[in-house]
Structures are given as structure tokens and as C-alpha cells.
PDB file of N, CA and C in Angstrom:
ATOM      1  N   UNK A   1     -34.248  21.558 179.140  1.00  0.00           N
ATOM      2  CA  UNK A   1     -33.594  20.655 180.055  1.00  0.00           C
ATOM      3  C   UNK A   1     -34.187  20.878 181.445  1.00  0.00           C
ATOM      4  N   UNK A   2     -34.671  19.969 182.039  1.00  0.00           N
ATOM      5  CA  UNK A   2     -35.333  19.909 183.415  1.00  0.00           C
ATOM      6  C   UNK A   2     -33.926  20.125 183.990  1.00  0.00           C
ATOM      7  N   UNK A   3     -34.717  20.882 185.872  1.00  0.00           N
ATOM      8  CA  UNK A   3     -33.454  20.991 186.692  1.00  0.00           C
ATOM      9  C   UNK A   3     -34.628  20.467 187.754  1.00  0.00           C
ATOM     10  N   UNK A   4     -33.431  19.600 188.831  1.00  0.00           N
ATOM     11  CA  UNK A   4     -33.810  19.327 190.176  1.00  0.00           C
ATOM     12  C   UNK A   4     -33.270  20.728 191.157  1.00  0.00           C
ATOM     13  N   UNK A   5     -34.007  21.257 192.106  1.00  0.00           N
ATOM     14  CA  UNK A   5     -33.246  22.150 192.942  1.00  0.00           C
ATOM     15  C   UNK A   5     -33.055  21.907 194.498  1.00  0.00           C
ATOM     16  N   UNK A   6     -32.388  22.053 195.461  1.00  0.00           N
ATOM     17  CA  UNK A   6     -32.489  21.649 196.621  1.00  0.00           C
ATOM     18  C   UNK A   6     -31.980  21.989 197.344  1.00  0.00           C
ATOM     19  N   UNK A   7     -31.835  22.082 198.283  1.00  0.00           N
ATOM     20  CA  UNK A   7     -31.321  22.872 199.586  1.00  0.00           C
ATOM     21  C   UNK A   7     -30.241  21.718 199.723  1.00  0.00           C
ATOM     22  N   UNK A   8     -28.527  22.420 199.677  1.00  0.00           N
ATOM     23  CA  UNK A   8     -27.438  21.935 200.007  1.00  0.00           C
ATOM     24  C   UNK A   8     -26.926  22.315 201.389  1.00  0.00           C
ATOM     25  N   UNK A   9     -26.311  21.304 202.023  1.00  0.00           N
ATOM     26  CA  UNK A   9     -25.376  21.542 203.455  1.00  0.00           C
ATOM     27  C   UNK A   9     -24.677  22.665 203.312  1.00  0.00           C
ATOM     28  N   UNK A  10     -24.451  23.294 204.342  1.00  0.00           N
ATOM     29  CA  UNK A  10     -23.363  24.540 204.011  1.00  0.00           C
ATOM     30  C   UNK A  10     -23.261  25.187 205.604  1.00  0.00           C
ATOM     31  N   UNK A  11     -22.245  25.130 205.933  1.00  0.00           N
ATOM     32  CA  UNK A  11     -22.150  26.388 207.686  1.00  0.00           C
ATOM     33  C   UNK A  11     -22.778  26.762 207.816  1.00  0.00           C
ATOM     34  N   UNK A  12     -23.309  26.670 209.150  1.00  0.00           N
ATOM     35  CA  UNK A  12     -24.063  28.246 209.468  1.00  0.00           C
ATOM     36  C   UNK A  12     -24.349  29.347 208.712  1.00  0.00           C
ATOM     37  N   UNK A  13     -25.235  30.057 208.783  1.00  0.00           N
ATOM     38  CA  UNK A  13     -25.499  31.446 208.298  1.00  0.00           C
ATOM     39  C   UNK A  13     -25.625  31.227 206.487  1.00  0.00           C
ATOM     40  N   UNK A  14     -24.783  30.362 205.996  1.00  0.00           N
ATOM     41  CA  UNK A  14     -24.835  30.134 204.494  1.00  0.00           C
ATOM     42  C   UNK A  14     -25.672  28.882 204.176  1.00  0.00           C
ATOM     43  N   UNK A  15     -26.942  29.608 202.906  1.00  0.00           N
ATOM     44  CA  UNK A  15     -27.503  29.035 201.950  1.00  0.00           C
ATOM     45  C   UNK A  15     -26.811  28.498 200.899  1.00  0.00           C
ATOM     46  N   UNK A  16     -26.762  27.505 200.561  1.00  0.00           N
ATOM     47  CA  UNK A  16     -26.371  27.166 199.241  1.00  0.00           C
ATOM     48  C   UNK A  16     -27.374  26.024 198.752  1.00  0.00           C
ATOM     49  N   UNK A  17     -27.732  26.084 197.035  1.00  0.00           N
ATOM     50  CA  UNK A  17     -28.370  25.151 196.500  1.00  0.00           C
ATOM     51  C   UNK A  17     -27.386  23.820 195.259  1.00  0.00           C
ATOM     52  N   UNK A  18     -28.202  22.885 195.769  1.00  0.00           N
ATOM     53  CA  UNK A  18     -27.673  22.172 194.148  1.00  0.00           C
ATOM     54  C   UNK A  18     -28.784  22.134 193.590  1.00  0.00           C
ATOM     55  N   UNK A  19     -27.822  22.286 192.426  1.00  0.00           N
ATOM     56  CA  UNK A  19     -28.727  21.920 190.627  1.00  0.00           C
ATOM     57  C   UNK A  19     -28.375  20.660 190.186  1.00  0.00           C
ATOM     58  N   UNK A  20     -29.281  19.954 190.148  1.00  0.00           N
ATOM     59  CA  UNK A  20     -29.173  18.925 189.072  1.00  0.00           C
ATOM     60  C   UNK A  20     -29.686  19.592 187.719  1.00  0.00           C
ATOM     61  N   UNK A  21     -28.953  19.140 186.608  1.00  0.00           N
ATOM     62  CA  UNK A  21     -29.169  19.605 185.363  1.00  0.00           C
ATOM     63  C   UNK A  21     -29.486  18.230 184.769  1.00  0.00           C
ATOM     64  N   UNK A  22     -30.937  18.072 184.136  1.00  0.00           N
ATOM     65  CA  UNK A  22     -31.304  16.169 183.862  1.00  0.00           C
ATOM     66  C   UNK A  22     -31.506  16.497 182.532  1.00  0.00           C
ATOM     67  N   UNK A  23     -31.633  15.279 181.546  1.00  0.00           N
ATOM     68  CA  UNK A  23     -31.634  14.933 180.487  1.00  0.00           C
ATOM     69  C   UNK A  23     -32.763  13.689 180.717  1.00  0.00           C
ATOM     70  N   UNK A  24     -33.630  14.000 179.245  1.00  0.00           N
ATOM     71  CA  UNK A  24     -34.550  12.746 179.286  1.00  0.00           C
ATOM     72  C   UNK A  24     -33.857  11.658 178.166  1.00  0.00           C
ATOM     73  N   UNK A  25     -34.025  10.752 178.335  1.00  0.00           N
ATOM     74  CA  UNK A  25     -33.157   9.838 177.651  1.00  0.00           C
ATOM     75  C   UNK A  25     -34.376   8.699 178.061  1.00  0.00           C
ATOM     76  N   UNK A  26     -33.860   7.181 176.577  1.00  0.00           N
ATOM     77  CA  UNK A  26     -34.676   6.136 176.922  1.00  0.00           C
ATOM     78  C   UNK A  26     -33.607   5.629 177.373  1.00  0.00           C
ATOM     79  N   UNK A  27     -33.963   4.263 178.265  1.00  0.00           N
ATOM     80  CA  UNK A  27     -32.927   3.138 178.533  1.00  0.00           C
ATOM     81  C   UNK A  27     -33.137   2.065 177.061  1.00  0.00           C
ATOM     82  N   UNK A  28     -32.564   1.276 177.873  1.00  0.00           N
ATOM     83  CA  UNK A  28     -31.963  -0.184 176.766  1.00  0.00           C
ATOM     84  C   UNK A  28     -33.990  -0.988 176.283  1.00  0.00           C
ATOM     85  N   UNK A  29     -34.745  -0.968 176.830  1.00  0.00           N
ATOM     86  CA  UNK A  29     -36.159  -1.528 177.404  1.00  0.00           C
ATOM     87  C   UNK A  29     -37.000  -0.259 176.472  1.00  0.00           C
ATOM     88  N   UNK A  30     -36.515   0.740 176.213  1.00  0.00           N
ATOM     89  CA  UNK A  30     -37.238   1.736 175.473  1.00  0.00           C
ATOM     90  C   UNK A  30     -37.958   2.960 176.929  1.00  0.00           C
ATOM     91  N   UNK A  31     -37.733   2.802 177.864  1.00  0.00           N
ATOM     92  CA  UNK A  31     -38.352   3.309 178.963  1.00  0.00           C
ATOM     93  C   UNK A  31     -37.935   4.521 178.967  1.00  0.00           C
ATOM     94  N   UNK A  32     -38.280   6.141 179.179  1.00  0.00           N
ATOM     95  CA  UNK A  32     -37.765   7.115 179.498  1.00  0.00           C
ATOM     96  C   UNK A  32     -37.207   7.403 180.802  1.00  0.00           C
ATOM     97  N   UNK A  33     -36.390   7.918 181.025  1.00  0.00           N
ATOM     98  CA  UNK A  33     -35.490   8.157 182.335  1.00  0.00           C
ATOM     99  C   UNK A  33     -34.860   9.372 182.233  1.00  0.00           C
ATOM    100  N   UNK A  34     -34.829  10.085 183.661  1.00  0.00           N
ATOM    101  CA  UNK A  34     -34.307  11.521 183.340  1.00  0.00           C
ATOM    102  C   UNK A  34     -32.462  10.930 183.859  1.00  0.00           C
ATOM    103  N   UNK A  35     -31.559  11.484 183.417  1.00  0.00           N
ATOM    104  CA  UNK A  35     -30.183  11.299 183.262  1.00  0.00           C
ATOM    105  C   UNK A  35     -29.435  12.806 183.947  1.00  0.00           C
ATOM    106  N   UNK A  36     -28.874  12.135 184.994  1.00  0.00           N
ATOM    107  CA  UNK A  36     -27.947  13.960 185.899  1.00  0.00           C
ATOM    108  C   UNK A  36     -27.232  14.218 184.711  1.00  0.00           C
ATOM    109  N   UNK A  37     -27.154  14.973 184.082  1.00  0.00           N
ATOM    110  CA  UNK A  37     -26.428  15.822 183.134  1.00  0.00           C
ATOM    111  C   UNK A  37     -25.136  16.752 183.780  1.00  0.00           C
ATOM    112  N   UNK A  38     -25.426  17.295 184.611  1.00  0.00           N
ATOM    113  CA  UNK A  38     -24.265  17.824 185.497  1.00  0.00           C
ATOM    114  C   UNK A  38     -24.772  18.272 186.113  1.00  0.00           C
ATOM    115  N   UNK A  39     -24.245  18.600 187.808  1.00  0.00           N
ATOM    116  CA  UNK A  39     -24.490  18.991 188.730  1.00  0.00           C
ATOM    117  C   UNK A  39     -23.677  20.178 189.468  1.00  0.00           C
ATOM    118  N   UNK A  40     -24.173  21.457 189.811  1.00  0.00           N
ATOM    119  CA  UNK A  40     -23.608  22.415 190.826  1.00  0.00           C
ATOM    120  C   UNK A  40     -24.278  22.761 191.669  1.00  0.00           C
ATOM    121  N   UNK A  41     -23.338  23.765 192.497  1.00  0.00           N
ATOM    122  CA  UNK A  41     -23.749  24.494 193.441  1.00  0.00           C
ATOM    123  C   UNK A  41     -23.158  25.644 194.073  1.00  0.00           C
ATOM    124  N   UNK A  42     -24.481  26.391 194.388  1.00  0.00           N
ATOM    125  CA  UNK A  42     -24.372  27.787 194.621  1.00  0.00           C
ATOM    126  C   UNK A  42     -24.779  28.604 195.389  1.00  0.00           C
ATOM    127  N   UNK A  43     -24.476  29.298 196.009  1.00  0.00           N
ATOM    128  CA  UNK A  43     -24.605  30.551 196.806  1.00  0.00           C
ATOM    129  C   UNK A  43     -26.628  30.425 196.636  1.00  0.00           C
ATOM    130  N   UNK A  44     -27.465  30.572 197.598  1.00  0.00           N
ATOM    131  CA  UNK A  44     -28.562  30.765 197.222  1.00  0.00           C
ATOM    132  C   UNK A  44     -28.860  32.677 196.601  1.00  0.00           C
ATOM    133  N   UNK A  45     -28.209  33.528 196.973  1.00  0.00           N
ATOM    134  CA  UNK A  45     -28.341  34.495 196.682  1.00  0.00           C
ATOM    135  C   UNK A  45     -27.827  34.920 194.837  1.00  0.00           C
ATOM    136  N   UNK A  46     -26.383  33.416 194.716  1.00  0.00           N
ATOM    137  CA  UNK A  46     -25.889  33.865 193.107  1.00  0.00           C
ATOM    138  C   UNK A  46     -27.244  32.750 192.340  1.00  0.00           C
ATOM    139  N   UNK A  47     -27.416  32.252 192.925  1.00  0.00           N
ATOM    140  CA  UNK A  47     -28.855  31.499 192.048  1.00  0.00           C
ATOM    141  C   UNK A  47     -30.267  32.022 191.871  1.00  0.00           C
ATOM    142  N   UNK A  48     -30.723  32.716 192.756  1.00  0.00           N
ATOM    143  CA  UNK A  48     -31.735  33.906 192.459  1.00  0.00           C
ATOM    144  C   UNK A  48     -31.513  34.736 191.130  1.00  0.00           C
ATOM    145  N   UNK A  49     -30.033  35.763 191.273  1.00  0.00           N
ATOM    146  CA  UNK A  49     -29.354  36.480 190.575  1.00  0.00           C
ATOM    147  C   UNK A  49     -29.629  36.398 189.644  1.00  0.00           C
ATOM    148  N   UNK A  50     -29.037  34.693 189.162  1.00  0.00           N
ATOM    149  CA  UNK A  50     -28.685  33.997 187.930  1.00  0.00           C
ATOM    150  C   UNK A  50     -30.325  33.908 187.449  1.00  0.00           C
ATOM    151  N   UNK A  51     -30.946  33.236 187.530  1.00  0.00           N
ATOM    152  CA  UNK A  51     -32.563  32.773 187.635  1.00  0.00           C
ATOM    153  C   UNK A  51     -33.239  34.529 186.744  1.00  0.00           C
ATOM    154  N   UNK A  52     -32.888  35.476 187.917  1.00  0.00           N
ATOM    155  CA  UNK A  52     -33.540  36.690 187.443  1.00  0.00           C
ATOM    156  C   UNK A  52     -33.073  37.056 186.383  1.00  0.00           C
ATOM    157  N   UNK A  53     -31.690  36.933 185.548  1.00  0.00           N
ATOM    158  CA  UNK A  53     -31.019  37.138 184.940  1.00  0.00           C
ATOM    159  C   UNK A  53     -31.740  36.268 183.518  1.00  0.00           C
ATOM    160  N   UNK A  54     -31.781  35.431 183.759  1.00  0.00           N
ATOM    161  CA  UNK A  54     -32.198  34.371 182.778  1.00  0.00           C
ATOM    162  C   UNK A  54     -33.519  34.926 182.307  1.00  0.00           C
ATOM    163  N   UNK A  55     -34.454  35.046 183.520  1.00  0.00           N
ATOM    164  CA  UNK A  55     -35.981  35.567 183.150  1.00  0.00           C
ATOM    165  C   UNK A  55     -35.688  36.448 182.237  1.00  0.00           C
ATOM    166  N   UNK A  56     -35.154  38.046 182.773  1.00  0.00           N
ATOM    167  CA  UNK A  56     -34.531  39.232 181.865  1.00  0.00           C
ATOM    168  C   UNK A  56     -35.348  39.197 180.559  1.00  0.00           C
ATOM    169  N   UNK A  57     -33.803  37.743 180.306  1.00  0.00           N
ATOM    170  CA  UNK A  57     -33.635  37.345 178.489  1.00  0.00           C
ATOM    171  C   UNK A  57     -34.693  36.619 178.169  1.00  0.00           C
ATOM    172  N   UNK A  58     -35.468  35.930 178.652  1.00  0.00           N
ATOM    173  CA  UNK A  58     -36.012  35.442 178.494  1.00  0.00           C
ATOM    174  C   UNK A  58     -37.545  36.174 178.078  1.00  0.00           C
ATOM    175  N   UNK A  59     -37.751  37.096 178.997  1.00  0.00           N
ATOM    176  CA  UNK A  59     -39.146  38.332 178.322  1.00  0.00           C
ATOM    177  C   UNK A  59     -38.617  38.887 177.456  1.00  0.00           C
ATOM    178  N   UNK A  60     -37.689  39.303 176.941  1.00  0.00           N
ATOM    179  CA  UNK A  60     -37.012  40.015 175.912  1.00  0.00           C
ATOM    180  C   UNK A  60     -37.404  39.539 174.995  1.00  0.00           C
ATOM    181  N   UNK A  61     -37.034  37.856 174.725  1.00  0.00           N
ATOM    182  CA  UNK A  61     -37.246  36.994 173.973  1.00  0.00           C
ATOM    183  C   UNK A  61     -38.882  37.060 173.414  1.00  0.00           C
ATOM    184  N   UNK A  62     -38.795  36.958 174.279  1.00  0.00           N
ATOM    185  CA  UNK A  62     -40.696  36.461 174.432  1.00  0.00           C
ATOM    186  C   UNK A  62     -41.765  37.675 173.767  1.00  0.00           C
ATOM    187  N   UNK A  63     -40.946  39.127 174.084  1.00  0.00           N
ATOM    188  CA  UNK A  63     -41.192  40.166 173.585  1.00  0.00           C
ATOM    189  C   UNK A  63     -40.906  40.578 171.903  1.00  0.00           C
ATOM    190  N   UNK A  64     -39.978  39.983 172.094  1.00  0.00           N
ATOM    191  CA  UNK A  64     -39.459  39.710 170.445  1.00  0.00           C
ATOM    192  C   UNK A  64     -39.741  38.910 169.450  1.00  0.00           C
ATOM    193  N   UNK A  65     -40.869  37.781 169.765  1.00  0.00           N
ATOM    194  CA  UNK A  65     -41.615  36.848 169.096  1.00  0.00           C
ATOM    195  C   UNK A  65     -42.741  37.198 169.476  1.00  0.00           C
ATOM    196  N   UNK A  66     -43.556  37.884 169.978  1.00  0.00           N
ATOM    197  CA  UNK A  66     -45.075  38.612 170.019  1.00  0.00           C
ATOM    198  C   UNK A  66     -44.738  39.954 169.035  1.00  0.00           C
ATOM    199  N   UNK A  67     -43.582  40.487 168.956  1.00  0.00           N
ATOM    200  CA  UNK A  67     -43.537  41.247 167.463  1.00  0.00           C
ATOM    201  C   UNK A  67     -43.648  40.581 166.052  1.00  0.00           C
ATOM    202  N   UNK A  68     -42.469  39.475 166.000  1.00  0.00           N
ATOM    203  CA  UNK A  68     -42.270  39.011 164.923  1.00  0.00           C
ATOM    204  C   UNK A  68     -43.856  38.140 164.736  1.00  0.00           C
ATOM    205  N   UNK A  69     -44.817  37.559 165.838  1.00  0.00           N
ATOM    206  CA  UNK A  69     -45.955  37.279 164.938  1.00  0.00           C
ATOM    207  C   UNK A  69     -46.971  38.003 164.509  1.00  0.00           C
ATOM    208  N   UNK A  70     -46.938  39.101 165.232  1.00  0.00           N
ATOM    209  CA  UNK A  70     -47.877  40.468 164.866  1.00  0.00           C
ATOM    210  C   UNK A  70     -47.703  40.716 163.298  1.00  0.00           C
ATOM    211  N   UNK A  71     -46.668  40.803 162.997  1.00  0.00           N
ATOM    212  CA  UNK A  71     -45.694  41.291 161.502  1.00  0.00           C
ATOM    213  C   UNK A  71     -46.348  40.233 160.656  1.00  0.00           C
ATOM    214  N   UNK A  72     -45.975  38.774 160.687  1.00  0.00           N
ATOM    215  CA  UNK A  72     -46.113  37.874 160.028  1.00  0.00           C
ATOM    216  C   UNK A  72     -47.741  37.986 159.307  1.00  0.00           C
ATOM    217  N   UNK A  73     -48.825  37.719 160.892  1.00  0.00           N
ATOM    218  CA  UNK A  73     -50.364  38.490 160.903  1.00  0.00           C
ATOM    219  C   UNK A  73     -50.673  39.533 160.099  1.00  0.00           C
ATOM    220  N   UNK A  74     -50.114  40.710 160.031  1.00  0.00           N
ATOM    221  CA  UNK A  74     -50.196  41.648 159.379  1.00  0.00           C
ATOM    222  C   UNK A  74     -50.054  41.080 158.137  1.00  0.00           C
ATOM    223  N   UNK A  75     -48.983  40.761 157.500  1.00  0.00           N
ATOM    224  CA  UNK A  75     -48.566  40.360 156.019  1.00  0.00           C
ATOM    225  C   UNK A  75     -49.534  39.402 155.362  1.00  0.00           C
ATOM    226  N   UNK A  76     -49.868  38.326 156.480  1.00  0.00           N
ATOM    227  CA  UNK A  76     -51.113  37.269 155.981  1.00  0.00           C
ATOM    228  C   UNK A  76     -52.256  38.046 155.590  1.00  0.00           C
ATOM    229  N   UNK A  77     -52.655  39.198 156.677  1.00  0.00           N
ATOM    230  CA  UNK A  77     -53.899  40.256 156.681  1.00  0.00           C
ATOM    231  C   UNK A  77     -55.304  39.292 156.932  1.00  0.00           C
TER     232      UNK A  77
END
């Protein structure tokens, strides 16, 4: 799922971002169009956080399927 990111209004001294969260979808014409799926906003410091957080799992992941094809490789030989 694509995200839009952007610098939101907020007081003084405070960062905050919105997320658009989009969806690709066709229209009625067959045309693709991305669709706001839902939208927040956040602290720029809890969106870093979050972001780094995500990466984390995400090498983990990534670490965990460069095993499982090594294995597979091996078994093919």
C-alpha cells in the first residue's frame, strides 16, 4: 500500500506529519487511480519511531527468507 507523507500544521515548536494511506484501484473507464484509504497524524518523532520499528521487522523478515532460500538451494543442490 503506497503512503503520501507531509508536513502537517501544528504550534510552534511541534512537528507533526500526515499519512495518507492510498489504494490503487480502477475507476468506472478502467483507468487506475490511487484511492485515500485512511488518513493520520502524528507526532514527527512517533513516526520515525514507528518507521524504525517497521524496518526492525522488516530485516528480520528479509533475514528469514535469505535462509529459507539458501535451504531450498541446498536441497535442489
Amino acid at each position: 500500500m503506497a503512503k503520501k507523507i507531509a508536513e502537517k500544521a501544528a504550534p510552534a515548536g511541534v512537528k507533526k506529519v500526515e499519512i495518507q494511506h492510498l489504494r490503487a484501484m480502477k475507476d468506472d473507464s478502467g483507468n487506475d487511480v490511487n484511492v485515500v484509504d485512511r488518513t493520520e497524524v502524528k507526532l514527527v518523532d512517533v513516526a520515525i519511531e514507528d518507521a524504525e520499528a517497521q524496518l526492525k521487522v522488516a530485516e528480520a523478515k528479509v533475514t528469514e527468507l535469505k535462509a529459507d532460500v539458501a535451504a531450498y538451494k541446498k536441497i535442489k543442490g
